[in-house]
N, C-alpha and C. Protein backbone atom coordinates (compact mmCIF):
# COMPACT_ATOMS: atom_id res chain seq x y z
N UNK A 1 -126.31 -33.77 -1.25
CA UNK A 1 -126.31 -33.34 0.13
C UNK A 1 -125.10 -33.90 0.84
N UNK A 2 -124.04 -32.91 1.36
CA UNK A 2 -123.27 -33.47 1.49
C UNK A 2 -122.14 -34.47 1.44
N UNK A 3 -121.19 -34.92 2.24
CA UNK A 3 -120.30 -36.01 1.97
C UNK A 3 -120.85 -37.22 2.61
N UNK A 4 -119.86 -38.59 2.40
CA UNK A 4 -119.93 -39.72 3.08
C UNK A 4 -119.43 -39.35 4.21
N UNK A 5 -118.72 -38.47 4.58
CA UNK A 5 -118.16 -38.55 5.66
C UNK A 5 -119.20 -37.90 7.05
N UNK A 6 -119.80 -36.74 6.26
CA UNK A 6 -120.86 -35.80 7.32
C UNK A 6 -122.26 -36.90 7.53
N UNK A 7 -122.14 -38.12 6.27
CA UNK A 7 -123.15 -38.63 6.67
C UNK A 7 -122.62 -39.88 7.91
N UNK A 8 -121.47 -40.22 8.15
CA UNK A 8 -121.22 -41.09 9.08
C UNK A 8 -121.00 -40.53 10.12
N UNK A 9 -120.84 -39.22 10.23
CA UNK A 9 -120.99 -38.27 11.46
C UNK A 9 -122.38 -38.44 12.10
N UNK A 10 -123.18 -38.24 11.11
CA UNK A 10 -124.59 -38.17 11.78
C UNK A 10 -125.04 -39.38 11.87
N UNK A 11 -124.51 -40.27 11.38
CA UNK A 11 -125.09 -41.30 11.79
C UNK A 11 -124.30 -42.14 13.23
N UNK A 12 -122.71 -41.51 13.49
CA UNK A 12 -122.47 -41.63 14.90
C UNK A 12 -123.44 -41.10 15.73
N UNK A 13 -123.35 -39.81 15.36
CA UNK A 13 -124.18 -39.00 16.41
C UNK A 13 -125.31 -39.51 16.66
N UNK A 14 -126.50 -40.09 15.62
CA UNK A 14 -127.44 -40.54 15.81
C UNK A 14 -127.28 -41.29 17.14
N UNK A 15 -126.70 -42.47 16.37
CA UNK A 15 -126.50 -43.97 17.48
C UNK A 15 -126.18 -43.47 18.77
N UNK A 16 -125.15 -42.57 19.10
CA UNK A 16 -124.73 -41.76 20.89
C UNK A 16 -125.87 -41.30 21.14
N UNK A 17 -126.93 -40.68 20.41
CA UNK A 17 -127.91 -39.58 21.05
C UNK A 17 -128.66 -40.70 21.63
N UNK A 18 -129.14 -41.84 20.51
CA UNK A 18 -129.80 -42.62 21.50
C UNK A 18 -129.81 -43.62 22.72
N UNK A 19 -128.20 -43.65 22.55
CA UNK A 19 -127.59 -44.92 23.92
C UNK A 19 -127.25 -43.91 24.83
N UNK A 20 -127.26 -42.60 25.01
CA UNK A 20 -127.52 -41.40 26.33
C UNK A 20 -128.65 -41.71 27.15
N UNK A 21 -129.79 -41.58 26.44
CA UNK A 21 -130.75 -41.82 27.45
C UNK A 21 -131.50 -43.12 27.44
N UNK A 22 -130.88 -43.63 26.92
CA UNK A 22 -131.39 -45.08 27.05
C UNK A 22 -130.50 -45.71 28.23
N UNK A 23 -129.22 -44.98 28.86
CA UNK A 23 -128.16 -45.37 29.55
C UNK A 23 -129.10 -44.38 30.89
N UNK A 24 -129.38 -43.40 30.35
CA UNK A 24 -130.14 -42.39 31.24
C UNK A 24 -131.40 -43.24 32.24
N UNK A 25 -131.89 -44.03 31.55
CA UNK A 25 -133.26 -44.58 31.57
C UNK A 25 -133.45 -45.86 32.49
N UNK A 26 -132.20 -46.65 32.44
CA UNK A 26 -131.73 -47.89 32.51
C UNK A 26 -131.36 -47.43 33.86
N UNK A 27 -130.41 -46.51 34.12
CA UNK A 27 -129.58 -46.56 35.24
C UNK A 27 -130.74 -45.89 36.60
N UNK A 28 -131.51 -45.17 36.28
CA UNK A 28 -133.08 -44.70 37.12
C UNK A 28 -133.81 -44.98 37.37
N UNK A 29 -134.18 -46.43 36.43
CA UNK A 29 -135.49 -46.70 36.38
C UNK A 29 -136.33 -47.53 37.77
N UNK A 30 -135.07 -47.74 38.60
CA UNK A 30 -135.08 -47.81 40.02
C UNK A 30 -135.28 -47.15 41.10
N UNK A 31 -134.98 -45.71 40.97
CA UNK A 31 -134.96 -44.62 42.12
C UNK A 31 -136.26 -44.23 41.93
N UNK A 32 -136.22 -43.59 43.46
CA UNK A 32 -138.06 -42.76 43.31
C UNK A 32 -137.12 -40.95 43.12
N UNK A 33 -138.57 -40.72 42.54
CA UNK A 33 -138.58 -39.21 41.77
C UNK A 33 -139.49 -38.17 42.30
N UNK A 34 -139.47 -37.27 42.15
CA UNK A 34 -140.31 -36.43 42.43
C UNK A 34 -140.63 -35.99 41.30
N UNK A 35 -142.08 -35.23 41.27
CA UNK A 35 -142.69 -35.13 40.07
C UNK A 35 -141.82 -33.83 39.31
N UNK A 36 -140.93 -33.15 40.28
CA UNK A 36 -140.09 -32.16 39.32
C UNK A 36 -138.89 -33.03 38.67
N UNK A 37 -138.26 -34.03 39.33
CA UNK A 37 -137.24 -34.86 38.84
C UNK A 37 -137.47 -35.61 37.68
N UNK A 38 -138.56 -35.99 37.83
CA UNK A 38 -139.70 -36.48 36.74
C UNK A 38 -139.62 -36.05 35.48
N UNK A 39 -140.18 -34.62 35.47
CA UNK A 39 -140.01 -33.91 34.30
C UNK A 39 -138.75 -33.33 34.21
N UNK A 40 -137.55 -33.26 34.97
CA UNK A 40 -136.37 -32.75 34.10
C UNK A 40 -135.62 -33.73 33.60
N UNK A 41 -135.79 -35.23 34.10
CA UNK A 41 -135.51 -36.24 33.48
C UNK A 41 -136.19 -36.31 32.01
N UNK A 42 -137.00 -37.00 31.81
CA UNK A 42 -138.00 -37.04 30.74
C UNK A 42 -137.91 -35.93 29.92
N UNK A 43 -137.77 -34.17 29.95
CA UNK A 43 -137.41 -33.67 29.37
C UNK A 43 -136.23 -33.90 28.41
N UNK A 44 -135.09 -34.35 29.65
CA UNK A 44 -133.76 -34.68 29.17
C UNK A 44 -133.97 -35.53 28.31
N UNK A 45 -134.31 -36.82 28.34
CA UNK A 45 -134.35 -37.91 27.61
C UNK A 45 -135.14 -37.55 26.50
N UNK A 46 -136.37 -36.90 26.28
CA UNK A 46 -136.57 -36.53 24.75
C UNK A 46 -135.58 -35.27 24.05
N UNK A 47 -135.42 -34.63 24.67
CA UNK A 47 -134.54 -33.57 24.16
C UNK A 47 -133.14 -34.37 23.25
N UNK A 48 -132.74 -35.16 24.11
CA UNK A 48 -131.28 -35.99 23.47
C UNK A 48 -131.61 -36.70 21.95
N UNK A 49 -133.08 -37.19 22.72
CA UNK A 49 -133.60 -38.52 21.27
C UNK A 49 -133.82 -37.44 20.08
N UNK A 50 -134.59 -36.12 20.56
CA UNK A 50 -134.86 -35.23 19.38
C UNK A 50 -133.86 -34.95 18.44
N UNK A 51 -132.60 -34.67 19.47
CA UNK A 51 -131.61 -34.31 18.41
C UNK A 51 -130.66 -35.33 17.93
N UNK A 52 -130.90 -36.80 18.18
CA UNK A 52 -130.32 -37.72 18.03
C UNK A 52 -131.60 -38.23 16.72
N UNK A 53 -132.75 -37.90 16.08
CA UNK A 53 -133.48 -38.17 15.43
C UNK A 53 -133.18 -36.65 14.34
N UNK A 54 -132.94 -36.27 14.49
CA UNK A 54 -132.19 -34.98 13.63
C UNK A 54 -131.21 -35.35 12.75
N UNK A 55 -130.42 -35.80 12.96
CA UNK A 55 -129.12 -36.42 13.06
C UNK A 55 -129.49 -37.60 12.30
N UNK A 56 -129.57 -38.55 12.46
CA UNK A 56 -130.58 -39.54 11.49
C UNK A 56 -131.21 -39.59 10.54
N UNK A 57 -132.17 -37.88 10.44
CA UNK A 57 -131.95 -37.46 9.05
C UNK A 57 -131.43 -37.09 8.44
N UNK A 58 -130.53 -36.78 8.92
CA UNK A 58 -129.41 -36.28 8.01
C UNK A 58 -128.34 -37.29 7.90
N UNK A 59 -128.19 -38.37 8.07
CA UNK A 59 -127.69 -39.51 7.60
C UNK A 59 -128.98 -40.06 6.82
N UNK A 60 -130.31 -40.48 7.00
CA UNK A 60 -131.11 -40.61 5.82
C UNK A 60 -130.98 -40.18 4.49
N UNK A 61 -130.87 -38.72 4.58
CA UNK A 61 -130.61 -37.50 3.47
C UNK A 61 -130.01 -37.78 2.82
N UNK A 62 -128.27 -38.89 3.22
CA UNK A 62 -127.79 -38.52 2.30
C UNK A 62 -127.76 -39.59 1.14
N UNK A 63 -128.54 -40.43 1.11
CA UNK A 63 -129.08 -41.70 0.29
C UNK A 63 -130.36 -41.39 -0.09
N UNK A 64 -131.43 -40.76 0.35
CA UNK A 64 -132.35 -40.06 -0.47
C UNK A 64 -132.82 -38.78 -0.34
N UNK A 65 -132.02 -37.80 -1.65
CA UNK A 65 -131.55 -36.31 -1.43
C UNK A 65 -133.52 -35.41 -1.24
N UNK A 66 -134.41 -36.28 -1.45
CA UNK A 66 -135.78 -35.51 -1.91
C UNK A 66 -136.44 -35.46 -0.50
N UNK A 67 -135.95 -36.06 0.80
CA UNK A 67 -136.50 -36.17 2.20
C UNK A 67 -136.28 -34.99 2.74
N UNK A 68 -136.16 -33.66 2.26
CA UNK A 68 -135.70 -32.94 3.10
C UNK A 68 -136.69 -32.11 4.08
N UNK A 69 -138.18 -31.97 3.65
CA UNK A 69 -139.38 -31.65 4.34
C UNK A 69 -138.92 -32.73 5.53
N UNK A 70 -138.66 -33.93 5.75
CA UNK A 70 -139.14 -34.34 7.49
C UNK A 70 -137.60 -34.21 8.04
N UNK A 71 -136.64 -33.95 7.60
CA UNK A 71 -135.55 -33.45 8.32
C UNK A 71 -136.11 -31.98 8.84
N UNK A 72 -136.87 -30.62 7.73
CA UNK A 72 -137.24 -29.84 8.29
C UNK A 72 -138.35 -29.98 9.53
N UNK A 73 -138.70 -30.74 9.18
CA UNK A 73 -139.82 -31.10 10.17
C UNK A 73 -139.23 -31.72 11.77
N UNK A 74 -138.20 -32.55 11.99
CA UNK A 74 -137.67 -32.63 12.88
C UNK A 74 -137.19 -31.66 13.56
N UNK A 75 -136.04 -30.90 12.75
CA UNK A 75 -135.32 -29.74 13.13
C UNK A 75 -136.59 -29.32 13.72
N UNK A 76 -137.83 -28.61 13.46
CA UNK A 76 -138.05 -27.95 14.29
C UNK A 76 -138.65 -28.58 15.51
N UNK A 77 -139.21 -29.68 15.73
CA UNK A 77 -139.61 -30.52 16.74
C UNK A 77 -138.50 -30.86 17.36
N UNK A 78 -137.30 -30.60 17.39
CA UNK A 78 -136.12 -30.86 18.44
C UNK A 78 -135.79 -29.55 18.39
N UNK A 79 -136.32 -28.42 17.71
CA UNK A 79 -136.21 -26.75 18.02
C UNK A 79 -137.01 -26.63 19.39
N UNK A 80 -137.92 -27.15 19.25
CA UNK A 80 -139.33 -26.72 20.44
C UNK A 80 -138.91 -27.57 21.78
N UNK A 81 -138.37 -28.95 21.75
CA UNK A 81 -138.26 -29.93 22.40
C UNK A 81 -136.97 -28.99 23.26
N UNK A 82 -135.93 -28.02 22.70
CA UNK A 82 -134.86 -27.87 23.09
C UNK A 82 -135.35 -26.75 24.23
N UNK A 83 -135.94 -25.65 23.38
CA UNK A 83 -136.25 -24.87 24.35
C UNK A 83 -137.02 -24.88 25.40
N UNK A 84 -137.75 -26.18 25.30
CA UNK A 84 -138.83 -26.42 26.74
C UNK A 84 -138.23 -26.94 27.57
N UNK A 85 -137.13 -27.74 27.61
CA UNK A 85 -136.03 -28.03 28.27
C UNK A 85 -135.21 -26.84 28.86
N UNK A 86 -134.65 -26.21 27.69
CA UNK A 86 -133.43 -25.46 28.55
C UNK A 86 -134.29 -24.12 29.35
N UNK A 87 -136.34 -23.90 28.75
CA UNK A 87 -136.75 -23.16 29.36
C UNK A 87 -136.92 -23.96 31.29
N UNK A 88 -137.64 -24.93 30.93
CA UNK A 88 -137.62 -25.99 32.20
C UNK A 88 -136.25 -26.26 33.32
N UNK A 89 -135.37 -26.36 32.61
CA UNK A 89 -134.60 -26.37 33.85
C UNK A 89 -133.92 -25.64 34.69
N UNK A 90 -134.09 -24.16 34.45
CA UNK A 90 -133.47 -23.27 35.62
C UNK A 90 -135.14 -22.91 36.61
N UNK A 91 -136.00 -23.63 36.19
CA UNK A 91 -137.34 -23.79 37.28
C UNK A 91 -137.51 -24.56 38.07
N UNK A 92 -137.16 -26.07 37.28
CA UNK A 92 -137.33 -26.99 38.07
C UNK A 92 -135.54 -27.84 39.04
N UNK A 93 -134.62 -27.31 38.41
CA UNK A 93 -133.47 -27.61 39.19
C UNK A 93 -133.03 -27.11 40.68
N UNK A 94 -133.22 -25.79 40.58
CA UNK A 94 -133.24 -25.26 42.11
C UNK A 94 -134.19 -26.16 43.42
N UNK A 95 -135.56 -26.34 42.36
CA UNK A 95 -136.68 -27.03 44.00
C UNK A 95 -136.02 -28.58 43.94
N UNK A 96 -135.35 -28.99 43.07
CA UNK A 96 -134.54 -30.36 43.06
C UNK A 96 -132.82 -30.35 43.85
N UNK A 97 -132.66 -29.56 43.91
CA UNK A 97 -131.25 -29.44 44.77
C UNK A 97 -131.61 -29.26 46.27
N UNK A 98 -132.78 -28.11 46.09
CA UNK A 98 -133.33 -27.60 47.54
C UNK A 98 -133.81 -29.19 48.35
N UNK A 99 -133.99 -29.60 47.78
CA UNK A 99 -134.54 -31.40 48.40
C UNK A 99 -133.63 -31.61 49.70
N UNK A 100 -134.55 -31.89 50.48
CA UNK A 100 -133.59 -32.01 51.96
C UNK A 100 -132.48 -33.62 51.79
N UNK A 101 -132.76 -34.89 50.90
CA UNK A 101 -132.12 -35.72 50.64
C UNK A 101 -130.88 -35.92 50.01
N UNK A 102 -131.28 -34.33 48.95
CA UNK A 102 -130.24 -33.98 47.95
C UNK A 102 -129.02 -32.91 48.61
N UNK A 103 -129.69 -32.22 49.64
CA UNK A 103 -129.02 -31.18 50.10
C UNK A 103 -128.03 -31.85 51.45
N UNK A 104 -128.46 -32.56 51.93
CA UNK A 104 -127.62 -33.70 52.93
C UNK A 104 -126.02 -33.95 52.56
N UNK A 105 -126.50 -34.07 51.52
CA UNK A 105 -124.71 -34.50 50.85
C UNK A 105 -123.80 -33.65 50.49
């Protein structure tokens, strides 16, 4: 499965996917939210880890070639994770801009 090289790709990628929202997480975990901010955050932040746990298997993979059922198995749990997101946020971004706090500026 692949090279050394596609596997140090994914295993960059891994490590970025998860210091995104962990940087995401860190820098918020102060502000108040609204329960739509809420969920397009939290969306965000699993969506990143999903495909940053994707990615991971496939740096797993390439040291043991027989794992490839829970790489499939991810792929599609960061398939589902993606689209509830990119379905979620042209719903919940508009009533989050519309915010009279947000719209001030």
């Amino acid at each position: 499965f692949g090279s050394p090289y596609e596997a140090a790709y994914d295993f960059i990628i891994f490590v970025s996917y998860v210091a995104i929202p962990c940087q995401l997480f860190y820098f918020t975990q102060n502000l108040s939210f609204t329960i739509d901010m809420l969920l397009v955050k939290w969306a965000f932040i699993t969506f990143v880890i999903s495909c940053g746990v994707t990615h991971c298997c496939g740096f797993v993979q390439f040291f043991y070639t027989d794992e490839l059922d829970v790489r499939e198995w991810f792929k599609m749990i960061c398939a589902v994770v993606s689209f509830c997101t990119a379905a979620l946020l042209p719903i919940l971004l508009p009533r989050i801009i519309a915010l009279p706090a947000l719209a001030a500026k």
